[in-house]
C-alpha atoms as a PDB file:
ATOM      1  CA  UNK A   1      72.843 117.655 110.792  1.00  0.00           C
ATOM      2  CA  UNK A   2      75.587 114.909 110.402  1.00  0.00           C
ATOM      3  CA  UNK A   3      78.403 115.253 112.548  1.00  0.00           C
ATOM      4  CA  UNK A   4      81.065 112.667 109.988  1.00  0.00           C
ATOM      5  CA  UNK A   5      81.098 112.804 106.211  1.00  0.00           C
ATOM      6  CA  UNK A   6      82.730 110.512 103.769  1.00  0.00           C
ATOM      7  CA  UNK A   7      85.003 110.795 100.726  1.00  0.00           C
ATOM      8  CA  UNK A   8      82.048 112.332  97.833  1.00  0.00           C
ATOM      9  CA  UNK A   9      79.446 113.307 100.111  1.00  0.00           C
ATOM     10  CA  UNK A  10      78.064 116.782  99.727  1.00  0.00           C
ATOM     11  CA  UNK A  11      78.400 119.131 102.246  1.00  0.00           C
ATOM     12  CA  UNK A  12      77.563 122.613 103.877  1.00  0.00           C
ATOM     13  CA  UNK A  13      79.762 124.910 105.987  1.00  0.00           C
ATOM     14  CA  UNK A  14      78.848 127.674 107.962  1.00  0.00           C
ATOM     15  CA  UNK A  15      81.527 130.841 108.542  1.00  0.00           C
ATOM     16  CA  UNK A  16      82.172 132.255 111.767  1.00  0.00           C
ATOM     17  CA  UNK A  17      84.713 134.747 112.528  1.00  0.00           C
ATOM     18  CA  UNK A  18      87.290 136.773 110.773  1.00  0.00           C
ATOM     19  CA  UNK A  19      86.713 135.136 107.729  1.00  0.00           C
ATOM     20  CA  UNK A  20      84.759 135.798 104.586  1.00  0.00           C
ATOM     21  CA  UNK A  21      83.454 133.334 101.750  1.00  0.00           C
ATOM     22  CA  UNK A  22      85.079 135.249  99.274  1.00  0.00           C
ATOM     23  CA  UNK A  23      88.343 133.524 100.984  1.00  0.00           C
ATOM     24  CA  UNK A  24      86.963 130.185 100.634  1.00  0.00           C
ATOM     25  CA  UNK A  25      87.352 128.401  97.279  1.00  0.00           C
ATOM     26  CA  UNK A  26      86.506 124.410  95.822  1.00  0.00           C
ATOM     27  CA  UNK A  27      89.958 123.688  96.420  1.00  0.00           C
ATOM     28  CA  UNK A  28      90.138 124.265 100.281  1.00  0.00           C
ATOM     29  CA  UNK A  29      90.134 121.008 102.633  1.00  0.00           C
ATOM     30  CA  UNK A  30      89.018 121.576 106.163  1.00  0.00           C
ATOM     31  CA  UNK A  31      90.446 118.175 108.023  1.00  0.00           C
ATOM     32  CA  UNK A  32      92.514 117.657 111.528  1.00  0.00           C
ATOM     33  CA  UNK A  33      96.222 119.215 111.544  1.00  0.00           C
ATOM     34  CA  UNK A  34      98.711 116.312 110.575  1.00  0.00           C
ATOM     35  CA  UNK A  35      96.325 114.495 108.489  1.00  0.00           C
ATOM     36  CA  UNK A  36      97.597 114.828 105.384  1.00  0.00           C
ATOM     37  CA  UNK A  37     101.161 114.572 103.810  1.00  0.00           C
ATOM     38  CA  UNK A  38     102.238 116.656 101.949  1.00  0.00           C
ATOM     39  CA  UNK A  39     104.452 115.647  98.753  1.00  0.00           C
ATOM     40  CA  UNK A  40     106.042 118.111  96.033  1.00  0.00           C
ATOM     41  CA  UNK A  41     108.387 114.692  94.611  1.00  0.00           C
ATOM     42  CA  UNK A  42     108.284 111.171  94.936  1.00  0.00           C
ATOM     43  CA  UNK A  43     110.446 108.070  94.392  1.00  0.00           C
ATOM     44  CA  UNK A  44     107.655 105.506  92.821  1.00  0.00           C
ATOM     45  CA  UNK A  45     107.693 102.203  90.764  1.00  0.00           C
ATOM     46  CA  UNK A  46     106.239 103.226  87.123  1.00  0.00           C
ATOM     47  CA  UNK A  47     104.842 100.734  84.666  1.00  0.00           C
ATOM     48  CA  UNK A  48     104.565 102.278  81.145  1.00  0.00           C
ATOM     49  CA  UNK A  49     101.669 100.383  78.975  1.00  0.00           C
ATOM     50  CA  UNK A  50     102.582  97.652  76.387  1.00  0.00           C
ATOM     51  CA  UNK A  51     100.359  99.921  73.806  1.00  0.00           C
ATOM     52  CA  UNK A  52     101.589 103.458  74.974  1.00  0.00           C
ATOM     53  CA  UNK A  53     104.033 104.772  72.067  1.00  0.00           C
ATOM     54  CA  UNK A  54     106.866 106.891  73.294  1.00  0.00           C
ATOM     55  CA  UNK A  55     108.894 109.282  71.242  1.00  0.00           C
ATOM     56  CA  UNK A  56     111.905 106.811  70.477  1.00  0.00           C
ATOM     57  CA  UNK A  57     110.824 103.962  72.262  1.00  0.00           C
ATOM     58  CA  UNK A  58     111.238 104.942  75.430  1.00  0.00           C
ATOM     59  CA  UNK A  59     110.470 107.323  78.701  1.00  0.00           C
ATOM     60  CA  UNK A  60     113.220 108.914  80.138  1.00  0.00           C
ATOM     61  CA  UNK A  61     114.139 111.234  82.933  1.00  0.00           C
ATOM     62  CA  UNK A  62     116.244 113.463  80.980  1.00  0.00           C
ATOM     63  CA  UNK A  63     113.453 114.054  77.951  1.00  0.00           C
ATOM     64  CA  UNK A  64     111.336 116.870  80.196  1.00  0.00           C
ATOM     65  CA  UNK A  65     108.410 116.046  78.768  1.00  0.00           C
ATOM     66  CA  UNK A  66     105.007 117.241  80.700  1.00  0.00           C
ATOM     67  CA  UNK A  67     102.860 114.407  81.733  1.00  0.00           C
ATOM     68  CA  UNK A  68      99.990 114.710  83.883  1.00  0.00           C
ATOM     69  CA  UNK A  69      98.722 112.071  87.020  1.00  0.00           C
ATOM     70  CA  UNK A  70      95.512 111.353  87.863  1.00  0.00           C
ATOM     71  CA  UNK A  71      95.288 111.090  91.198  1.00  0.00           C
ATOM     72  CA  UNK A  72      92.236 110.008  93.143  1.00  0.00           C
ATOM     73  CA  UNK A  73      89.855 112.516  91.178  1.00  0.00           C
ATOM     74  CA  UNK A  74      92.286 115.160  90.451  1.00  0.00           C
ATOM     75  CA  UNK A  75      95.042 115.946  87.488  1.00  0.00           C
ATOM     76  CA  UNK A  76      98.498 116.799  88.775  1.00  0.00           C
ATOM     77  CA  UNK A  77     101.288 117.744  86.179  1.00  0.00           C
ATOM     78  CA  UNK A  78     104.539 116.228  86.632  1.00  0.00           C
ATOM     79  CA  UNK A  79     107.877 115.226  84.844  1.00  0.00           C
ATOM     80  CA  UNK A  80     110.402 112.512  85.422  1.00  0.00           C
ATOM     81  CA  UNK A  81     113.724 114.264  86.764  1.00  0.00           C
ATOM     82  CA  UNK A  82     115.620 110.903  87.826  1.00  0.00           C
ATOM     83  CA  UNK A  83     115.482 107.315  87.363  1.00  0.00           C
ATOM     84  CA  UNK A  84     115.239 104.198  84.897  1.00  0.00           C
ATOM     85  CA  UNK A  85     114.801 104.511  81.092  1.00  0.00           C
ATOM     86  CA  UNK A  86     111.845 102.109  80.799  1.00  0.00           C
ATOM     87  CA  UNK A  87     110.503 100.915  77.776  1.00  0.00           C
ATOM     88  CA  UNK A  88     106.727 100.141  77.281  1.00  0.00           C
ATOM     89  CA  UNK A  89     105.224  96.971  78.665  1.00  0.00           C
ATOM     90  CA  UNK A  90     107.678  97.322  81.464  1.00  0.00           C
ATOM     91  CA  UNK A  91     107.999  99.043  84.956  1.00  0.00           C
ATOM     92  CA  UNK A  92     110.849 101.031  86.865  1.00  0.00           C
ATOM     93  CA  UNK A  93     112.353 103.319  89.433  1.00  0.00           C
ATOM     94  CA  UNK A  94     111.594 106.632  88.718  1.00  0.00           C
ATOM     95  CA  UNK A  95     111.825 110.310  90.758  1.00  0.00           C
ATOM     96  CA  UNK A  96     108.502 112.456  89.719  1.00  0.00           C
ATOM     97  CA  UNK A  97     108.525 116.038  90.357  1.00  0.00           C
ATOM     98  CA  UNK A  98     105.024 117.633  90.119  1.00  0.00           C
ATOM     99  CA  UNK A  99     104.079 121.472  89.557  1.00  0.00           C
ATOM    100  CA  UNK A 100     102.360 121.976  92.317  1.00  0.00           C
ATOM    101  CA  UNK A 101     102.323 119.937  95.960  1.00  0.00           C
ATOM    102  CA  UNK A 102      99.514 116.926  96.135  1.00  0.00           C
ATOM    103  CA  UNK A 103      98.346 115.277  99.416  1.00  0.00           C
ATOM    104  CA  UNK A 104      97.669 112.084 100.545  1.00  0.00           C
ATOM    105  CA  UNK A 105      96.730 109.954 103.742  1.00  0.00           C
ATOM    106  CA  UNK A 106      99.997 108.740 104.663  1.00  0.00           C
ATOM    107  CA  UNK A 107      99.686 105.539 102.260  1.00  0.00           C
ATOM    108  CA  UNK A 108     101.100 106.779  99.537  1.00  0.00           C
ATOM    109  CA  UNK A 109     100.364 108.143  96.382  1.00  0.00           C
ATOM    110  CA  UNK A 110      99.387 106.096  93.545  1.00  0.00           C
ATOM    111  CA  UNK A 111      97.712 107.332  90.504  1.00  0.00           C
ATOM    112  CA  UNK A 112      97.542 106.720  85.945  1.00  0.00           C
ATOM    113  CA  UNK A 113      99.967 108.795  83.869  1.00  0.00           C
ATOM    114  CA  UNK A 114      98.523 110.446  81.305  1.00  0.00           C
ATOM    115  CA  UNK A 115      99.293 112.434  78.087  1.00  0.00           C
ATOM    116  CA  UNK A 116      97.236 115.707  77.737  1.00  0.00           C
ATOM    117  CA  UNK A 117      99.300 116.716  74.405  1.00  0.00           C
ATOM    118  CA  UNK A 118      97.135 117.798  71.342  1.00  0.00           C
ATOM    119  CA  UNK A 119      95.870 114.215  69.462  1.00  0.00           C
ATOM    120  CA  UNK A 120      98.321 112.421  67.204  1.00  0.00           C
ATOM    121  CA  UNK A 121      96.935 109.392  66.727  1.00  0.00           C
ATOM    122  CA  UNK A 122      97.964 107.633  69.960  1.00  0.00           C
ATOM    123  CA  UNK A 123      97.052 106.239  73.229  1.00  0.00           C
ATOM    124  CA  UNK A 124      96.867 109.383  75.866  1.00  0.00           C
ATOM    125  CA  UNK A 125      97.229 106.986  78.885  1.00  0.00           C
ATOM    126  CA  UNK A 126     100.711 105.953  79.670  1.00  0.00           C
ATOM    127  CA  UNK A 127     100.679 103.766  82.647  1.00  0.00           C
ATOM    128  CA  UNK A 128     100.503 104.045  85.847  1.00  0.00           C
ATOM    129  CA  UNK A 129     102.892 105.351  89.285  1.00  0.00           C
ATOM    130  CA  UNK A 130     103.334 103.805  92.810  1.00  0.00           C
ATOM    131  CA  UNK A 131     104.860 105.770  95.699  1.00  0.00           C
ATOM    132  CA  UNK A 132     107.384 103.872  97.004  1.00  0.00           C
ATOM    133  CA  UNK A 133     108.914 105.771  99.791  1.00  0.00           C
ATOM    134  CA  UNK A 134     106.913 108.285 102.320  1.00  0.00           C
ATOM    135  CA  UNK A 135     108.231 111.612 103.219  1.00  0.00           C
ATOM    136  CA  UNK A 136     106.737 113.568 106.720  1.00  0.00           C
ATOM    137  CA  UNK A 137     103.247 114.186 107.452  1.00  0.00           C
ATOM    138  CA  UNK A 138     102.352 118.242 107.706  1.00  0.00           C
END
């Protein structure tokens, strides 16, 4: 019996209570209330790869286009809703909504932008995203 575990390790859990594992799935996190913020959209600095080709040239926050972060060991989807037009090889401002809420530990999020569309013949990873402001912690 260990009484910490770190970020990978494997570990057990034992029920007690009014609870069932049916209500227990892979995606549950068991940590200390306040831990973890919470973040449904972020302001973050976005650098778009010099080899990533984007339908006319450039990624902007108007197109609506579904990309997807990888953040930490997990896929988020997300779109651009406000911010620079940036063209590849460069970085920028931009406001990322994603689908569903991701969490961090109060350093941000930070993660590589990826294209999960069906193959044409083109680079699937876009760049890369870097919170740049925090929001509260839950």
């Amino acid at each position: 019996n260990f009484k910490v575990a770190y970020e990978g390790d494997r570990v057990g859990l034992a029920l007690k209570g009014n609870i069932s594992p049916r209500e227990i799935s892979r995606d549950n996190i068991i940590v200390t209330p306040g831990i973890f913020q919470q973040e449904n959209e972020i302001e973050a600095e976005v650098f778009v790869s010099q080899f990533y080709k984007p339908k006319n040239g450039l990624i902007k926050s108007d197109d609506g286009f579904q990309y997807y972060g990888l953040i930490k060991l997990k896929l988020s989807p997300f779109k651009f809703i406000n911010g620079q037009t940036i063209t590849p090889g460069k970085s920028g401002i931009m406001r990322i909504r994603f689908d569903r809420s991701v969490f961090h530990n109060g350093e941000g999020l930070k993660g590589i932008i990826t294209e999960l569309n069906r193959f044409e013949n083109k680079l699937r990873i876009v760049g890369y995203f870097q919170q740049t402001t925090l929001s509260g912690k839950v």
